[in-house]
C-alpha atoms as a PDB file:
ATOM      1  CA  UNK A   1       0.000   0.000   0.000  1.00  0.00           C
ATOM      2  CA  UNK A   2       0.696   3.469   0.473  1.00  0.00           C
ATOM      3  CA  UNK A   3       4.663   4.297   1.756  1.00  0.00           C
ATOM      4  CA  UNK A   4       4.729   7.902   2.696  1.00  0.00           C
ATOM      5  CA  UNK A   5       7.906   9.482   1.304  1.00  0.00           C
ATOM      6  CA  UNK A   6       8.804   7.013  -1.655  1.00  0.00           C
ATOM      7  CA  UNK A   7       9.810   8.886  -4.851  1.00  0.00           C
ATOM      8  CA  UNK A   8       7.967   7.237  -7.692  1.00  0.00           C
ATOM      9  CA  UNK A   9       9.347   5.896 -11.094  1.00  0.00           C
ATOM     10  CA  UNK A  10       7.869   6.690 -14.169  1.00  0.00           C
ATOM     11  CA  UNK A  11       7.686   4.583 -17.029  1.00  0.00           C
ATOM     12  CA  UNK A  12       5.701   4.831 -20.754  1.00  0.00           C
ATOM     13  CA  UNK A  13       2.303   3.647 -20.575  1.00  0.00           C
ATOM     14  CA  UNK A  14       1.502   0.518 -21.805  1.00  0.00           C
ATOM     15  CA  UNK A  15      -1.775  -0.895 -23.148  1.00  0.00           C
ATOM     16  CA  UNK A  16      -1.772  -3.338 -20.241  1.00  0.00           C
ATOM     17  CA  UNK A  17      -2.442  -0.453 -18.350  1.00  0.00           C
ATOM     18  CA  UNK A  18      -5.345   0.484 -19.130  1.00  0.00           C
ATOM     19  CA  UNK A  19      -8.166  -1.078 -17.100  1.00  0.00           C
ATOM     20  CA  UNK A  20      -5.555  -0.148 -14.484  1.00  0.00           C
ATOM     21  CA  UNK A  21      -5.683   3.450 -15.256  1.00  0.00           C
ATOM     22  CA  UNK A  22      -9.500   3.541 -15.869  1.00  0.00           C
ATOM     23  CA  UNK A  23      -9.776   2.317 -12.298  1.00  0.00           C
ATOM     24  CA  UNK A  24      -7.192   5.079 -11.141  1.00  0.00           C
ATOM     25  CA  UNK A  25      -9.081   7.731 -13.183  1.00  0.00           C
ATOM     26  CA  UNK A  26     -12.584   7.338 -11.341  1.00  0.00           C
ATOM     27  CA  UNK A  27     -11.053   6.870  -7.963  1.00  0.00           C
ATOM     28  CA  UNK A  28      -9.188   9.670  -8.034  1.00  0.00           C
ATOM     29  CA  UNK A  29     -11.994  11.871  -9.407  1.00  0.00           C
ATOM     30  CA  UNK A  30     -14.788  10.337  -6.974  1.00  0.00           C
ATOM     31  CA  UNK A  31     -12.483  10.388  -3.879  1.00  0.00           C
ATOM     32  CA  UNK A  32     -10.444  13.674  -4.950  1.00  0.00           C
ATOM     33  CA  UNK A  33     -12.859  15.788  -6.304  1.00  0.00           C
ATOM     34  CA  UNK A  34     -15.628  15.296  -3.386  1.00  0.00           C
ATOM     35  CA  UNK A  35     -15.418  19.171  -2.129  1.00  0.00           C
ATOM     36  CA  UNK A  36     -15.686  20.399  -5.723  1.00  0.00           C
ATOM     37  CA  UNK A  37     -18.125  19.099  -7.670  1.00  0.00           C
ATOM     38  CA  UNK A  38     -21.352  16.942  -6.969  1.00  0.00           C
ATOM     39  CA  UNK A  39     -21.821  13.426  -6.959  1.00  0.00           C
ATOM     40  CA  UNK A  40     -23.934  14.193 -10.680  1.00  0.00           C
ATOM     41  CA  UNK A  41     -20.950  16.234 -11.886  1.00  0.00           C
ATOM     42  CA  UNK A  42     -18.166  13.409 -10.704  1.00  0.00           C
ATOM     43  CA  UNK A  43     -19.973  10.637 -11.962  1.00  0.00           C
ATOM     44  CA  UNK A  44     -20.613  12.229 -15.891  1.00  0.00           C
ATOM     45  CA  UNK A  45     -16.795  13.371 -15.369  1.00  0.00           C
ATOM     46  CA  UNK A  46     -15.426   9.470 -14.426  1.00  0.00           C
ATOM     47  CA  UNK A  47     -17.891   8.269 -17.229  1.00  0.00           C
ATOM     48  CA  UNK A  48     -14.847   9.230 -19.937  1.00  0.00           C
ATOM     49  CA  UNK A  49     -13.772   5.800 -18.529  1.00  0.00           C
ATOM     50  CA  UNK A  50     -16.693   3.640 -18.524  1.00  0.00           C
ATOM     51  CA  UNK A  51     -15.627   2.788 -22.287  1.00  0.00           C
ATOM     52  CA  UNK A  52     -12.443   0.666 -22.068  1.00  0.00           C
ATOM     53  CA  UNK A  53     -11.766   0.927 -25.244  1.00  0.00           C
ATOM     54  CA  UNK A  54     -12.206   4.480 -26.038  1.00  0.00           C
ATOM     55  CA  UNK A  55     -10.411   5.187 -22.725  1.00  0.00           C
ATOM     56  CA  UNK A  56      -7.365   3.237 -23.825  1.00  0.00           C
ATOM     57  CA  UNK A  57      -7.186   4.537 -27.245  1.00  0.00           C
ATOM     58  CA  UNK A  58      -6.985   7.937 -25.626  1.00  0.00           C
ATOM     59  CA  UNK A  59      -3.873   7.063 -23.867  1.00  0.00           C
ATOM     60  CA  UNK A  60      -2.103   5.864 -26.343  1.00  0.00           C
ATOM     61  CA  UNK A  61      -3.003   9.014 -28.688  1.00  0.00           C
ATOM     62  CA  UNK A  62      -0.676  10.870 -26.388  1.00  0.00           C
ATOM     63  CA  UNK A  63       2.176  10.377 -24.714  1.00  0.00           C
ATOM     64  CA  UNK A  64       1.484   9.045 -21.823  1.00  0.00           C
ATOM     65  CA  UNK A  65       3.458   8.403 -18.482  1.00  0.00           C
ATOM     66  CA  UNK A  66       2.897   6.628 -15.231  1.00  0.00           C
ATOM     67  CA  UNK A  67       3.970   6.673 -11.884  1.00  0.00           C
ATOM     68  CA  UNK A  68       4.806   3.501  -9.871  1.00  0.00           C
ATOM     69  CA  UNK A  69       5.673   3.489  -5.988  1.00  0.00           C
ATOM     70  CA  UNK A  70       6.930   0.636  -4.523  1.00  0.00           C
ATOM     71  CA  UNK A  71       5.598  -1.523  -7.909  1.00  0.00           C
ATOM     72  CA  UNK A  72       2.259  -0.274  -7.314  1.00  0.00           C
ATOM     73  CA  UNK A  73       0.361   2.431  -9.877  1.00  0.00           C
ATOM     74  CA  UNK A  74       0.101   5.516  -7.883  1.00  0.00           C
ATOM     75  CA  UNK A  75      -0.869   7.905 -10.633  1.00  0.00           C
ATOM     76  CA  UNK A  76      -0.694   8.749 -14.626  1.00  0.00           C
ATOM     77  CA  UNK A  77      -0.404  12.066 -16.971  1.00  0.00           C
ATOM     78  CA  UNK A  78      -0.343  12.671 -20.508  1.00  0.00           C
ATOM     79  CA  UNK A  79       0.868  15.381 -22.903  1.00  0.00           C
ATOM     80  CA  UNK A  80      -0.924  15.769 -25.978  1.00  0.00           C
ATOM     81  CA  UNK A  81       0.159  17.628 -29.394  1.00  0.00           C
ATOM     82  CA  UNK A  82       3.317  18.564 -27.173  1.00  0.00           C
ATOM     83  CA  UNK A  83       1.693  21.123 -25.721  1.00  0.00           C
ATOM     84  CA  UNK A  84      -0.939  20.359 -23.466  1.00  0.00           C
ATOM     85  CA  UNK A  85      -1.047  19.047 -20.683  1.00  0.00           C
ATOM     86  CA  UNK A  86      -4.203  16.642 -21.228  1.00  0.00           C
ATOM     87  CA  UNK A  87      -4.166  14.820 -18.413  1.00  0.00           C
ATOM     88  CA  UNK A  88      -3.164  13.976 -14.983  1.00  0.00           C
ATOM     89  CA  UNK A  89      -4.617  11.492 -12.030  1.00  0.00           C
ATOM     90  CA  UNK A  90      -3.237  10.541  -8.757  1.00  0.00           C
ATOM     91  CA  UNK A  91      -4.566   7.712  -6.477  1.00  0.00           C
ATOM     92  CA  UNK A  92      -6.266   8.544  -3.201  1.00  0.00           C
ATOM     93  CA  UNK A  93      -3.870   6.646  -1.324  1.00  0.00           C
ATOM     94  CA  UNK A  94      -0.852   8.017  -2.880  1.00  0.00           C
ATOM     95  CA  UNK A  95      -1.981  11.906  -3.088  1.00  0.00           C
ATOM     96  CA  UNK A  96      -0.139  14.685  -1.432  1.00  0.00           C
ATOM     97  CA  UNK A  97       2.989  12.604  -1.746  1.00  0.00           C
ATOM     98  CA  UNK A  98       5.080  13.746  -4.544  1.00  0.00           C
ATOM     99  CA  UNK A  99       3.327  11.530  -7.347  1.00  0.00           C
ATOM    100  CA  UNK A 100       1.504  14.118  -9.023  1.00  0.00           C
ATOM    101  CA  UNK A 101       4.526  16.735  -9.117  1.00  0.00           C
ATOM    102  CA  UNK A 102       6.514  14.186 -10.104  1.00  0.00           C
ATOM    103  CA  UNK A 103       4.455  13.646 -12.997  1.00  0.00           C
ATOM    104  CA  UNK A 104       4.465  17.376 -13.955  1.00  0.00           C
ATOM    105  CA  UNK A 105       7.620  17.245 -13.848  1.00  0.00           C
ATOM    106  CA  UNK A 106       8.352  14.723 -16.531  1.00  0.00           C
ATOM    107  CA  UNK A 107       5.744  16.250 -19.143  1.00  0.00           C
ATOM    108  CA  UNK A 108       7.146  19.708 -18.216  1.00  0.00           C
ATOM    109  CA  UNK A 109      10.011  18.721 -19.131  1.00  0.00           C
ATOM    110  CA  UNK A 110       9.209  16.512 -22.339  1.00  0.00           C
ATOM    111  CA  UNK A 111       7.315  19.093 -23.579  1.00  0.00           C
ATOM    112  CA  UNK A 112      10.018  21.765 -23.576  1.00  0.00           C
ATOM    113  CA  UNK A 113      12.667  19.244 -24.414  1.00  0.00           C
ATOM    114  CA  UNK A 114      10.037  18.935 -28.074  1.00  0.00           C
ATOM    115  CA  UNK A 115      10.086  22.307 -28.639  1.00  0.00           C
ATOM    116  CA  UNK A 116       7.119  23.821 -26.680  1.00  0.00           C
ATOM    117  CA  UNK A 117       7.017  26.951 -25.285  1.00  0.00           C
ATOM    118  CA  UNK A 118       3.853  27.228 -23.665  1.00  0.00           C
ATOM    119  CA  UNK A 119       2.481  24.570 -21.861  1.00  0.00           C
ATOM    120  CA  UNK A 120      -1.524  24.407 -21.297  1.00  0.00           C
ATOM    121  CA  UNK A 121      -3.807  22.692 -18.696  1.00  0.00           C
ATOM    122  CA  UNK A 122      -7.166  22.639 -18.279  1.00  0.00           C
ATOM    123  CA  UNK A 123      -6.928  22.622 -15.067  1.00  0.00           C
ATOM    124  CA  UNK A 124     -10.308  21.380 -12.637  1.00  0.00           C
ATOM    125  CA  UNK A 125     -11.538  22.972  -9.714  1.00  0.00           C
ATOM    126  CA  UNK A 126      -9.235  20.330  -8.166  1.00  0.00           C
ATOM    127  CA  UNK A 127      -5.923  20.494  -9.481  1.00  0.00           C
ATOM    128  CA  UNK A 128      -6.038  24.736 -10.113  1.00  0.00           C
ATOM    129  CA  UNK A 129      -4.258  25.156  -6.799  1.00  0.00           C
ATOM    130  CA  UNK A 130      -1.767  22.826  -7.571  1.00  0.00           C
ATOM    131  CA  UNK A 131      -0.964  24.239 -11.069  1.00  0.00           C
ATOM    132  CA  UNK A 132      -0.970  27.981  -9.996  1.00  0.00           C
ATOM    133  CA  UNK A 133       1.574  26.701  -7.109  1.00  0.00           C
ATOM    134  CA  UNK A 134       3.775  25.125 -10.630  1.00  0.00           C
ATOM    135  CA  UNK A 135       3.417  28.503 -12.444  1.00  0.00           C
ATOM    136  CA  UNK A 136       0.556  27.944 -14.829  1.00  0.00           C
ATOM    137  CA  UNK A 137      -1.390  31.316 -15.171  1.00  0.00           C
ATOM    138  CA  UNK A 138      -5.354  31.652 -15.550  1.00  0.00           C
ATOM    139  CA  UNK A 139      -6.144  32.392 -18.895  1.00  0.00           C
ATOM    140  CA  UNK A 140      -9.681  31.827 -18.874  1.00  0.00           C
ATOM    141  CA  UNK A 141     -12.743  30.112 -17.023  1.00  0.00           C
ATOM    142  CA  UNK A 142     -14.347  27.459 -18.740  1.00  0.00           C
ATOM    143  CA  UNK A 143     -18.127  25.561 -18.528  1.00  0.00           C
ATOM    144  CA  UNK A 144     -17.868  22.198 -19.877  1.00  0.00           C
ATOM    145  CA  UNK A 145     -20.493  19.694 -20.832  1.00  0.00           C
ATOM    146  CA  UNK A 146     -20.034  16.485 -19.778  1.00  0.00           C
ATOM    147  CA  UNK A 147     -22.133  13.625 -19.920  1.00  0.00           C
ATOM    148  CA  UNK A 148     -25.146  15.895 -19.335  1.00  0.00           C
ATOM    149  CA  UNK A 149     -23.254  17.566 -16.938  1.00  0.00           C
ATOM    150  CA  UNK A 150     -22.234  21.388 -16.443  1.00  0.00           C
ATOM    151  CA  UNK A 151     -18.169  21.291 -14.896  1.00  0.00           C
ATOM    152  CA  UNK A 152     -15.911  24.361 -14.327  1.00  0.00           C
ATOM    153  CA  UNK A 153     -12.750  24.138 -15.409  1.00  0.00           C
ATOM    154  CA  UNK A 154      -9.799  26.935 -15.595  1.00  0.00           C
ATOM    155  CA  UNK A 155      -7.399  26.697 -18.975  1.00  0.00           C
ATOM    156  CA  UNK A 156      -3.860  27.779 -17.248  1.00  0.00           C
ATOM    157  CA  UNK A 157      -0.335  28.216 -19.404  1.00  0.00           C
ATOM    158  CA  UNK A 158       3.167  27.679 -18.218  1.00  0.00           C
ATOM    159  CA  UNK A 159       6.517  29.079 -19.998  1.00  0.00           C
ATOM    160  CA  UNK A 160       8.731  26.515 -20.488  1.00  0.00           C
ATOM    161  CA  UNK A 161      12.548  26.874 -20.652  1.00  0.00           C
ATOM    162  CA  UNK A 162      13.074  25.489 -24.253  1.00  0.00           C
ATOM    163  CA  UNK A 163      15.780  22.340 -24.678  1.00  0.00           C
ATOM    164  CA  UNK A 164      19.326  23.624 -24.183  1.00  0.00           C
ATOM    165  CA  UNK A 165      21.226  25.461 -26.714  1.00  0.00           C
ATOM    166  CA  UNK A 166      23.573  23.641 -29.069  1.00  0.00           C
ATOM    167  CA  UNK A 167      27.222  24.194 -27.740  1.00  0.00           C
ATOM    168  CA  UNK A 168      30.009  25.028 -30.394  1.00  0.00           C
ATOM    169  CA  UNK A 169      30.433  26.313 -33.986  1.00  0.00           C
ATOM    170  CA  UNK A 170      27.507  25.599 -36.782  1.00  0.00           C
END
């Protein structure tokens, strides 16, 4: 279970994954996003995962990394087009412990390392906080439809520090 302190490894997703991730997905928003949005709004918001399939595909349209502690699946992100951030999902048991910055950290840092300046999030009521602590900015406040489903959302932008300057003559 659960080892507070552990620095997680990341890895590429793989398709094995995914009924793994699904799981992750709607535990984290059910358990996570309890204070934000209502049980109506959480449960159209998990539904993105209620199709296996479709869910999986998504991952694997991006690039797609996940966190392990201690062997275990603590949490997941994904950068899409190379410049946004288009997901990113921490289990309960291992939030508030590193995974998710951890995480951030590696897209960050893949995304500038492909050439992206700006980095974008749509960040939920959730995870704004945590962004704005990373330096993502508001840029605008968003209503999404979801399932049926009205959902606030903020879309937040980061500068990145672009891959490092070629050394020597050209």
């Amino acid at each position: 279970m659960a080892k507070q302190g552990a620095s997680p490894g990341l890895r590429p997703y793989l398709p094995k994954d995914a009924a793994t991730l699904a799981a992750l997905f709607r535990e984290s928003i059910e358990a996570l996003a309890a204070e934000d949005y209502d049980p109506d709004q959480r449960e159209a918001w998990a539904s993105a995962a209620d199709d296996e399939a479709a869910f999986a595909s998504r991952l694997s349209g991006t690039l797609t990394i996940v966190a392990l502690v201690s062997g275990e699946i603590a949490g997941f992100a994904s950068l899409k087009d190379n410049n946004l951030l288009d997901m990113l999902y921490v289990h309960p048991e291992f939030a508030g412990q590193g995974v998710g910055s951890a995480l951030a950290d590696a897209i960050e840092k893949l995304a500038g390392a492909r050439g992206t300046k700006t980095l974008t999030v749509e960040a939920s009521d959730v995870a704004r906080d945590f962004f704005a602590a990373r330096g993502y900015v508001a840029q605008s406040r968003n209503t999404v439809t979801i399932a049926g489903e009205w959902l606030g959302n903020t879309t937040m932008t980061k500068e990145l520090a672009g891959p490092p300057a070629a050394s020597g003559p050209h």
